[in-house]
Protein backbone atom coordinates (compact mmCIF):
# COMPACT_ATOMS: atom_id res chain seq x y z
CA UNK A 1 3.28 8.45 -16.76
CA UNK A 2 3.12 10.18 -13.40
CA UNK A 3 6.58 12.18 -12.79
CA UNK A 4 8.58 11.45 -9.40
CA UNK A 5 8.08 14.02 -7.56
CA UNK A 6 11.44 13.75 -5.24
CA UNK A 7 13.70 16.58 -4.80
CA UNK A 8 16.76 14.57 -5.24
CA UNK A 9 18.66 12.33 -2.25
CA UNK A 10 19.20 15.01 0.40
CA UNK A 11 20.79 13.18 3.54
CA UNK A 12 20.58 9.77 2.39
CA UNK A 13 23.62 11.00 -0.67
CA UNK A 14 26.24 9.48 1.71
CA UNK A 15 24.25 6.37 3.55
CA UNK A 16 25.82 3.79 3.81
CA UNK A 17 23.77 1.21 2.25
CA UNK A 18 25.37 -1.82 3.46
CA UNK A 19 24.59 -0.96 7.14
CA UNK A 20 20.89 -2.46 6.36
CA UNK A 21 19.70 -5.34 5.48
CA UNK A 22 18.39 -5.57 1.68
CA UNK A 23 15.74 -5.37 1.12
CA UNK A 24 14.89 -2.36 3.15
CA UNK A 25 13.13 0.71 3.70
CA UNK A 26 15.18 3.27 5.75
CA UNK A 27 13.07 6.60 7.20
CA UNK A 28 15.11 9.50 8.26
CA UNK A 29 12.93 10.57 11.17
CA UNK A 30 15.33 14.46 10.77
CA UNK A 31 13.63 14.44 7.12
CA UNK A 32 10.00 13.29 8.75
CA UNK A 33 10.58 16.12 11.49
CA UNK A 34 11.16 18.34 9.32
CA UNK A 35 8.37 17.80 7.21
CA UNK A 36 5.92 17.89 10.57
CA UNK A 37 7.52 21.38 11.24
CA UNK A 38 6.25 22.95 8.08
CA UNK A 39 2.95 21.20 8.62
CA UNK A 40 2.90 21.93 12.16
CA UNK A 41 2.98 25.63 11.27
CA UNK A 42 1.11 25.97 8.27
CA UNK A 43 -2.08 24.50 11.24
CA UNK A 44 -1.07 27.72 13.55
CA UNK A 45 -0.95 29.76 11.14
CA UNK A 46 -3.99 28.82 8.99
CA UNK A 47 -5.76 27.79 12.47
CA UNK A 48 -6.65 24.64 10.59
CA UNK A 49 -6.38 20.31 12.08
CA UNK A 50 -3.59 18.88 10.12
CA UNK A 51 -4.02 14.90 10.32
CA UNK A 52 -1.72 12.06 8.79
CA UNK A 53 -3.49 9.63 6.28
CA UNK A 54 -2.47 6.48 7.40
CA UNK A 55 -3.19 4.47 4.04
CA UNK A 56 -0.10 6.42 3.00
CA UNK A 57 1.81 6.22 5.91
CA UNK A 58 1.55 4.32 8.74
CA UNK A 59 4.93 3.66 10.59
CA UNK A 60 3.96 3.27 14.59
CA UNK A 61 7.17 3.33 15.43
CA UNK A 62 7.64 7.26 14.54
CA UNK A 63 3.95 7.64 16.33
CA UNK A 64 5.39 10.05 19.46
CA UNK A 65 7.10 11.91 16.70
CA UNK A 66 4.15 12.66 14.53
CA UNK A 67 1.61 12.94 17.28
CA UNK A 68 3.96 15.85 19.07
CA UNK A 69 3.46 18.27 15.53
CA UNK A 70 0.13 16.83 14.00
CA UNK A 71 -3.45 16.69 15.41
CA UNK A 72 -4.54 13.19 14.65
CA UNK A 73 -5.00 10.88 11.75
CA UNK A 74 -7.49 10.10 8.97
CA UNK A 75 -8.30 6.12 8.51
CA UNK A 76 -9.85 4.27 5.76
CA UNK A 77 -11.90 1.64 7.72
CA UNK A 78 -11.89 -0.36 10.91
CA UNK A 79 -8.15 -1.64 11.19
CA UNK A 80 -6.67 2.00 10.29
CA UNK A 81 -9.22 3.68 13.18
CA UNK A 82 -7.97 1.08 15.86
CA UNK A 83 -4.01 1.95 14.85
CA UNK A 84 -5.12 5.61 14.79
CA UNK A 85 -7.02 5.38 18.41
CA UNK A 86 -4.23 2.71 19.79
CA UNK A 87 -0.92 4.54 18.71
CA UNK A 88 -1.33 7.75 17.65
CA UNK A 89 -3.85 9.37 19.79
CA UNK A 90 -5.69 12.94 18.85
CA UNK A 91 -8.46 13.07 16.89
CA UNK A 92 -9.46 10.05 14.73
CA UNK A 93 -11.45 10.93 11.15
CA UNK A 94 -12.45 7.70 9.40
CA UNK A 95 -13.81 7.40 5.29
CA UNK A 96 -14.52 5.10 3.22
CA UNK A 97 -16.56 4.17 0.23
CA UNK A 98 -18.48 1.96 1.80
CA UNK A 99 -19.32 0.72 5.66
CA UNK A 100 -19.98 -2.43 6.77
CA UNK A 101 -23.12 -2.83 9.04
CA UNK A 102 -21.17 -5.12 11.27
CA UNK A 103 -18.39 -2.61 11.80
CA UNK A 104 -20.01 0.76 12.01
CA UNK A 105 -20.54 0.49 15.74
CA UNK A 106 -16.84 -0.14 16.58
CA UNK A 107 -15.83 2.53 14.08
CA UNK A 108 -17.58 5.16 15.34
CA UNK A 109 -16.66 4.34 19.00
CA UNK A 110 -13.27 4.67 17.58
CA UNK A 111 -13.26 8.04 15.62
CA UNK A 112 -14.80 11.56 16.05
CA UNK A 113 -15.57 12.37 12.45
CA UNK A 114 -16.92 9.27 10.26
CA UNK A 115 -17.45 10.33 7.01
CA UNK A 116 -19.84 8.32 4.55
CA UNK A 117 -20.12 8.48 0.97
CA UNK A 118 -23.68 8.41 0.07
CA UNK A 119 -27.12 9.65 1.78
CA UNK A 120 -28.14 5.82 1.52
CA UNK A 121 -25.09 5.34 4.14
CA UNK A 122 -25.95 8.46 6.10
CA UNK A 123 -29.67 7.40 6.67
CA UNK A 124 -28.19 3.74 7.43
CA UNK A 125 -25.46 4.39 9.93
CA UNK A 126 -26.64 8.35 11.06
CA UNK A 127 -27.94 7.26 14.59
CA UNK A 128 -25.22 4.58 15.17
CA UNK A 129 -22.80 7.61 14.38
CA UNK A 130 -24.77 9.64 16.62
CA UNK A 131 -25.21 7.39 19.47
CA UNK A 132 -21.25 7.06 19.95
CA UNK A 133 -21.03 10.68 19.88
CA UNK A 134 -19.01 10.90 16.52
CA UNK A 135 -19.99 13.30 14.06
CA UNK A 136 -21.01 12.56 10.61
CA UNK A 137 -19.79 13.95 7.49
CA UNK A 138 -20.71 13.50 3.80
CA UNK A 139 -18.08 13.38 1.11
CA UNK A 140 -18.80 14.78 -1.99
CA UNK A 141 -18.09 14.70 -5.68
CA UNK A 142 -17.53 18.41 -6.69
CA UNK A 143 -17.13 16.81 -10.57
CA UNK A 144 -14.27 19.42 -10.92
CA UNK A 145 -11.11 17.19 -12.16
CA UNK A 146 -7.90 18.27 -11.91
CA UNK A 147 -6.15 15.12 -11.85
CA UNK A 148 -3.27 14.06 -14.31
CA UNK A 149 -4.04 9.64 -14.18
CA UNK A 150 -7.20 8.87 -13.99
CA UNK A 151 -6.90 6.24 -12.05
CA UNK A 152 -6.11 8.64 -9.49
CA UNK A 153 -8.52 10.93 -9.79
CA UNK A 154 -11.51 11.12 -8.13
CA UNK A 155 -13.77 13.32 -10.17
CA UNK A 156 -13.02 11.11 -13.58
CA UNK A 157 -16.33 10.05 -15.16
CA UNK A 158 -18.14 7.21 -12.87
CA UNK A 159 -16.15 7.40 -10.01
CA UNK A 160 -17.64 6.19 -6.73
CA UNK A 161 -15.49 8.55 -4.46
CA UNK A 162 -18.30 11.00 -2.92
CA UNK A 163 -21.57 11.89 -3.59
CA UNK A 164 -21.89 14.06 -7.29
CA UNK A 165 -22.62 17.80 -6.16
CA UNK A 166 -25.74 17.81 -8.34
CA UNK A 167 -27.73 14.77 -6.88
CA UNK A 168 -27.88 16.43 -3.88
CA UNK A 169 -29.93 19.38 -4.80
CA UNK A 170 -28.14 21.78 -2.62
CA UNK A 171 -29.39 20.05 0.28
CA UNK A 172 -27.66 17.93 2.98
CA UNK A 173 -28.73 14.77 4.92
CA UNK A 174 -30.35 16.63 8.14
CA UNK A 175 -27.53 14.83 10.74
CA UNK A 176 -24.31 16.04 8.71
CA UNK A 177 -22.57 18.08 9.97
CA UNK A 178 -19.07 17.75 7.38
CA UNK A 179 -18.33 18.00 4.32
CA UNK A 180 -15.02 16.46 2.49
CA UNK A 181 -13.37 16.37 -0.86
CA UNK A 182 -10.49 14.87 -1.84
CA UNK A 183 -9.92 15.50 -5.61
CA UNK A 184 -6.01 15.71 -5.63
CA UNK A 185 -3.18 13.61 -5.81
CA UNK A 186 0.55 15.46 -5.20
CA UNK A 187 -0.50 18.24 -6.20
CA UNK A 188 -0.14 22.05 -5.65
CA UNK A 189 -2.19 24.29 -4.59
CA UNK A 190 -4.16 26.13 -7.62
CA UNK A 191 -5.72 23.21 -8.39
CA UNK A 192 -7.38 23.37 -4.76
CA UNK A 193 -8.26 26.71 -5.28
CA UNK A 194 -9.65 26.28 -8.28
CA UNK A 195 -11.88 23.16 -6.80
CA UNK A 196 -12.65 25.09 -4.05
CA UNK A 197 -14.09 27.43 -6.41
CA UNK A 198 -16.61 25.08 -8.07
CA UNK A 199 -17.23 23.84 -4.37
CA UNK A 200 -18.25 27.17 -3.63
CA UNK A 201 -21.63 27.31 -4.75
CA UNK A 202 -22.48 24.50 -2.91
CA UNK A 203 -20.76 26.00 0.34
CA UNK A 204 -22.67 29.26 0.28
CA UNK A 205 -25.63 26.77 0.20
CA UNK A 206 -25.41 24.39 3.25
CA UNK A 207 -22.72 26.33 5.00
CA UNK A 208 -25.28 27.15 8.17
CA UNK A 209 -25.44 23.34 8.65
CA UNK A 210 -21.60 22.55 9.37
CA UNK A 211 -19.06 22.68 11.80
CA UNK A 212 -16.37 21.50 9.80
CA UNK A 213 -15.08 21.40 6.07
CA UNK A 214 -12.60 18.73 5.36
CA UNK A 215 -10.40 19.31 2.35
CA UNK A 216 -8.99 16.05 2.09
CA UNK A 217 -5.45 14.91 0.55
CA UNK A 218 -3.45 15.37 -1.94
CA UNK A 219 -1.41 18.19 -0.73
CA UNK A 220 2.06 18.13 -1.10
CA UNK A 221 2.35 20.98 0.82
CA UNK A 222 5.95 20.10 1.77
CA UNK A 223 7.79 20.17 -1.46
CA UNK A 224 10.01 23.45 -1.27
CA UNK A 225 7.69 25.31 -3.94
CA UNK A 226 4.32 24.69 -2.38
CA UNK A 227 2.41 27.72 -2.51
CA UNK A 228 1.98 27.84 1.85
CA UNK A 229 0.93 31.02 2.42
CA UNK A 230 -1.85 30.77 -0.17
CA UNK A 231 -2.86 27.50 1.22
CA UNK A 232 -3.40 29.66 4.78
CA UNK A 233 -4.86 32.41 3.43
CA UNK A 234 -7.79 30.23 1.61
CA UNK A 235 -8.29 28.05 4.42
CA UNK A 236 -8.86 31.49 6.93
CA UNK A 237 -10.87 32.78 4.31
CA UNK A 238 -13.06 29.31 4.52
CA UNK A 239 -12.84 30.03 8.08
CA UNK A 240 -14.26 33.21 7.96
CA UNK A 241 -16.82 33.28 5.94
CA UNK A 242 -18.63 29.76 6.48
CA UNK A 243 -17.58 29.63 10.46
CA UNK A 244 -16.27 26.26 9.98
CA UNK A 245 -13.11 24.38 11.17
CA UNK A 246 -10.80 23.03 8.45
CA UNK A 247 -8.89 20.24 8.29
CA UNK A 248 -6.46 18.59 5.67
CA UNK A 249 -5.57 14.53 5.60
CA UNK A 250 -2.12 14.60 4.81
CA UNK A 251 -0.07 11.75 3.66
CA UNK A 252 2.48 12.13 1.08
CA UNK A 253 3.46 15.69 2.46
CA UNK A 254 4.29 13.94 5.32
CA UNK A 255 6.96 11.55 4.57
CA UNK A 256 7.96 13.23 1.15
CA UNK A 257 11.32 12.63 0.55
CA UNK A 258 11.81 11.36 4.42
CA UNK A 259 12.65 7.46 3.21
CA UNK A 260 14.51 4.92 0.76
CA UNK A 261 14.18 1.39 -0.35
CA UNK A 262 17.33 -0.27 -0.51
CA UNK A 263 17.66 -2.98 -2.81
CA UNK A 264 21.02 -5.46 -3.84
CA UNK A 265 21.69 -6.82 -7.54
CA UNK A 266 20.93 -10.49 -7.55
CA UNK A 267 22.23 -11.03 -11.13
CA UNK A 268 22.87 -9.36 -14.20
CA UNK A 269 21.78 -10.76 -17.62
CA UNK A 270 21.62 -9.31 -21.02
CA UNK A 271 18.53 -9.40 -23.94
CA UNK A 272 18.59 -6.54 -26.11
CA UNK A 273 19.96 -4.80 -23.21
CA UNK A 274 21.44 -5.14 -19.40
CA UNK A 275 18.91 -6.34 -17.39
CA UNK A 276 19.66 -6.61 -13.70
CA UNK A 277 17.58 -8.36 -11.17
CA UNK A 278 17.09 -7.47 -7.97
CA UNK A 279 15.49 -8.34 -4.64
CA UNK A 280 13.77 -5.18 -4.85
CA UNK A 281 10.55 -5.74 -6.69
CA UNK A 282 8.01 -3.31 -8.54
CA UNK A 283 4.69 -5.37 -8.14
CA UNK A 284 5.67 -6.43 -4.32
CA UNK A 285 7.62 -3.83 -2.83
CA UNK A 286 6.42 -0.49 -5.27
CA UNK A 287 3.30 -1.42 -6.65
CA UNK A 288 2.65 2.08 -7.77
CA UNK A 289 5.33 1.52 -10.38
CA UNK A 290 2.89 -0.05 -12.08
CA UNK A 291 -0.10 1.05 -11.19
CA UNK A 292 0.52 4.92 -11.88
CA UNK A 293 2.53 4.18 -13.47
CA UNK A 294 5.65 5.86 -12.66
CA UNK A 295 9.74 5.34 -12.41
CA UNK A 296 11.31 6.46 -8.91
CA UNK A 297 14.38 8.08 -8.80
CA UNK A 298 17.22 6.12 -8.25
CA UNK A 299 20.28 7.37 -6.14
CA UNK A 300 23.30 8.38 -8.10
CA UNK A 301 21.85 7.43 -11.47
CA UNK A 302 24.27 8.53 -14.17
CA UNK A 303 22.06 10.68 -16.57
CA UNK A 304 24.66 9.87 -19.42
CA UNK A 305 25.48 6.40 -18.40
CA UNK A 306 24.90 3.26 -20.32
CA UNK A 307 21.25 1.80 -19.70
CA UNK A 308 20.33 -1.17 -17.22
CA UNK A 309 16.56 -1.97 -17.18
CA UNK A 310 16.20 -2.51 -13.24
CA UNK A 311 13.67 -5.40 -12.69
CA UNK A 312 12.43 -7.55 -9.79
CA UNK A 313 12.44 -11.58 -8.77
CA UNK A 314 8.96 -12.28 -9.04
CA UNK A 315 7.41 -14.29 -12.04
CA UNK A 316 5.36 -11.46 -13.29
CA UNK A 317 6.77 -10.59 -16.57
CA UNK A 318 5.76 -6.68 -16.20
CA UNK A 319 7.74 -6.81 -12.59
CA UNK A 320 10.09 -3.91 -14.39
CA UNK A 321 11.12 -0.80 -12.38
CA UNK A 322 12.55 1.08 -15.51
CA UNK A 323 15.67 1.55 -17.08
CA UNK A 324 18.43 3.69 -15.41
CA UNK A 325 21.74 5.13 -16.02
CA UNK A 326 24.66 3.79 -14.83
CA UNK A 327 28.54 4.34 -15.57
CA UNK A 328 29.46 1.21 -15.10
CA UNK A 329 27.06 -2.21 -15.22
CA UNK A 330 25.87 -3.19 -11.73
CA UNK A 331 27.27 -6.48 -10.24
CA UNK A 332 25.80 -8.88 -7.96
CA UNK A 333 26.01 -7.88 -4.52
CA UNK A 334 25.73 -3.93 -5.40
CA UNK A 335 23.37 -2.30 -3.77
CA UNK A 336 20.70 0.38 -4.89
CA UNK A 337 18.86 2.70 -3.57
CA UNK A 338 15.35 4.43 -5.20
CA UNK A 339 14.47 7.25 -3.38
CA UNK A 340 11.21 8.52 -1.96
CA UNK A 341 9.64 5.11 -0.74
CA UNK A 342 8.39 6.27 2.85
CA UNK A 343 4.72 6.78 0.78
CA UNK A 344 2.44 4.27 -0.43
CA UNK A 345 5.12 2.01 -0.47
CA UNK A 346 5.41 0.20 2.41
CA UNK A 347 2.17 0.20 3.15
CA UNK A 348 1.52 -1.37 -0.08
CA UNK A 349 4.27 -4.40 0.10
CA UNK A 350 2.79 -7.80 -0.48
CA UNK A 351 4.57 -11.56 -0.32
CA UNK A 352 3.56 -12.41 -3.84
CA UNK A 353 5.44 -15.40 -5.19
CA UNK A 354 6.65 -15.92 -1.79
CA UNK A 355 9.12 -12.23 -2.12
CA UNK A 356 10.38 -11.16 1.10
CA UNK A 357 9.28 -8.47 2.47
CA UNK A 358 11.32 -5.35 3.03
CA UNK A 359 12.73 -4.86 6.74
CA UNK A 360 11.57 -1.53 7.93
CA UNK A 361 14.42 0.62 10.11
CA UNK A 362 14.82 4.28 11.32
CA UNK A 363 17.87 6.84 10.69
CA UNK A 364 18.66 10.01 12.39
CA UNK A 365 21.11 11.87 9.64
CA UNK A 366 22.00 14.25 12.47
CA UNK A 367 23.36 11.69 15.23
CA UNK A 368 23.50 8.91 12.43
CA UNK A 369 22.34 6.40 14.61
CA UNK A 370 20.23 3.96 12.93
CA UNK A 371 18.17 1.19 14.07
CA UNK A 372 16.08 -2.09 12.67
CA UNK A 373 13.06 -1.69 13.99
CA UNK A 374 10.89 -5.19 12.15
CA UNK A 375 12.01 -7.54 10.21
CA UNK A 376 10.25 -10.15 8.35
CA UNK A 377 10.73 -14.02 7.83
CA UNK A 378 8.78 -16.73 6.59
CA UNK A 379 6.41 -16.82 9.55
CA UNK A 380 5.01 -13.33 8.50
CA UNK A 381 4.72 -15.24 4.91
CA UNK A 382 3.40 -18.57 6.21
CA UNK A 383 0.66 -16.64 8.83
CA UNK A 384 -1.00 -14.74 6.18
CA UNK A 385 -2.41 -17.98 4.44
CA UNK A 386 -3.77 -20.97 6.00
């Protein structure tokens, strides 16, 4: 299981959780500017392009607030490089696993980096790339794993996340002019240095061909024991010796710890064990509960307390948060709040059994103000379907 990574509530210890409705994910955009500030200066400082991953983040409505510290944004296909071009401005770097034929065109009008997967898509797509004046990159395999799941990790045995280092011979496709990894997942930062390292060989062999090294994601360069001056002193040194500009795709480091989900207790039951039901659900609202899996922290859980297994309304029988400490059993109508849900959260939220989706709304903890910026009803439900 992978361990919550959150540093504890911060800001959001006193929040009034009635003030939203439930459910709902609340972003302190102080906790998201401070974040950009550390990223902001590690890109100085490193001279490196610092860009938000959108699949992990993707609120528009904080869009003037990101774009003033960061350079741009990475997308994962077509939709994310028109919200990248129509709200967030800089430079646009788009990846995926795969292109479409009938999608390429638009993409590339849309970003300045695409970045393919294979040489089969570089041969296929190269000119179109070309012709719109993007740049094409290659991402590769460099089958050095350092991650902990592997359903997370990139480099596990037959995964179809970049081209293996050794089918390409030490050779690139004659119109790249990127490389990319991503091989990380919340990580710190010896495990980059030590793919970097087996990257290295590679490097020293195609270097004279690129203009740019992308290290990907997978960063979570903001926690408070990040290794940051390492992280600049590797990427200057990457500078320096290969004349190439780096960048990093940021997504979790961006809105770590900067957002809650707030949830109410719908009822409380009891087999072999409290089990309290909420309107917060695992498989609709936090899928990577499951998937990961992992348990989120919980505000003011009660390390000592008497156990409540947490669980959601759908019908899925696994739709279990986990089991939390409390000193006295929840009652209908209390609300909860699990910390650390701006990430891969709410860009993840489905309607599955017809669950509500979460209402999305901004907080400043300095001037407190706080405001509702979408929420759903059954016409976002009913639209998706026909």
């Amino acid at each position: 299981m992978m361990p919550t990574q959150s540093a504890g509530a911060g800001r959001f210890a006193d929040f009034d959780l009635t003030r939203v409705p439930s459910p709902c994910f609340v972003v302190d955009e102080v906790a998201l500017a401070h974040n950009l500030a550390i990223l902001q200066a590690l890109g100085t400082a490193a001279n490196a392009n610092i860009l938000l991953a959108l699949k992990a983040f993707s609120m528009w409505e904080l869009a003037p607030l990101i774009s003033a510290h960061l350079d741009g944004c990475c997308a994962s296909g077509l939709w994310e490089a028109k919200l990248a071009r129509a709200r967030f401005g800089g430079h646009v770097s788009t990846y995926a696993p795969a292109f479409k034929s009938d999608e390429i065109a638009e993409i590339a009008h849309l970003s300045d980096h695409v970045i393919v997967n294979t040489a089969q898509q570089a041969a296929r797509f190269g000119a179109q790339i070309g012709a719109a004046q993007a740049e094409l990159g290659l991402r590769v395999n460099p089958m050095h794993s350092e991650g902990q799941v592997a359903k997370y990790d990139p480099c596990a045995p037959g995964s179809r996340l970049g081209t293996p280092l050794p089918q390409l011979e030490g050779t690139l496709p004659e119109m790249v002019r990127g490389l990319h990894i991503h091989t990380l997942c919340e990580q710190d930062f010896a495990p980059l240095a030590r793919t970097v390292d087996a990257l290295v060989p590679f490097l020293d062999k195609v270097a004279a061909q690129l203009n740019w090294l992308n290290l990907g994601g997978g960063h979570l360069v903001t926690r408070p024991d990040y290794e940051r001056e390492a992280l600049g002193e590797l990427i200057n040194a990457l500078t320096h010796k290969y004349g190439v500009r780096v960048y990093l795709e940021l997504g979790t480091a961006v809105a770590f710890d900067a957002g809650i989900l707030v949830g109410e207790v719908l009822d409380v039951m009891e087999n072999d064990g409290a089990v309290a039901v909420l309107d917060v659900s695992a498989t609709c609202h936090m899928p990577d509960v499951l998937e990961a899996p992992y348990r989120p922290a919980l505000r003011d859980e009660q390390a000592d307390g008497d156990g409540v297994r947490l669980a959601g309304p759908s019908c899925l029988a696994g739709d279990v948060i986990g089991t939390y400490g409390f000193s006295a059993p929840p009652q209908p109508g209390d609300r909860l709040a699990f910390l650390d849900q701006a990430h891969y959260s709410m860009v993840k939220t489905t309607t599955f059994n017809g669950v509500p989706l979460p209402a999305l709304a901004v907080w400043n903890s300095d001037t407190d103000a706080l405001r509702v910026v979408r929420a759903f009803d059954y016409a976002d439900f009913e639209g998706r379907l026909s």
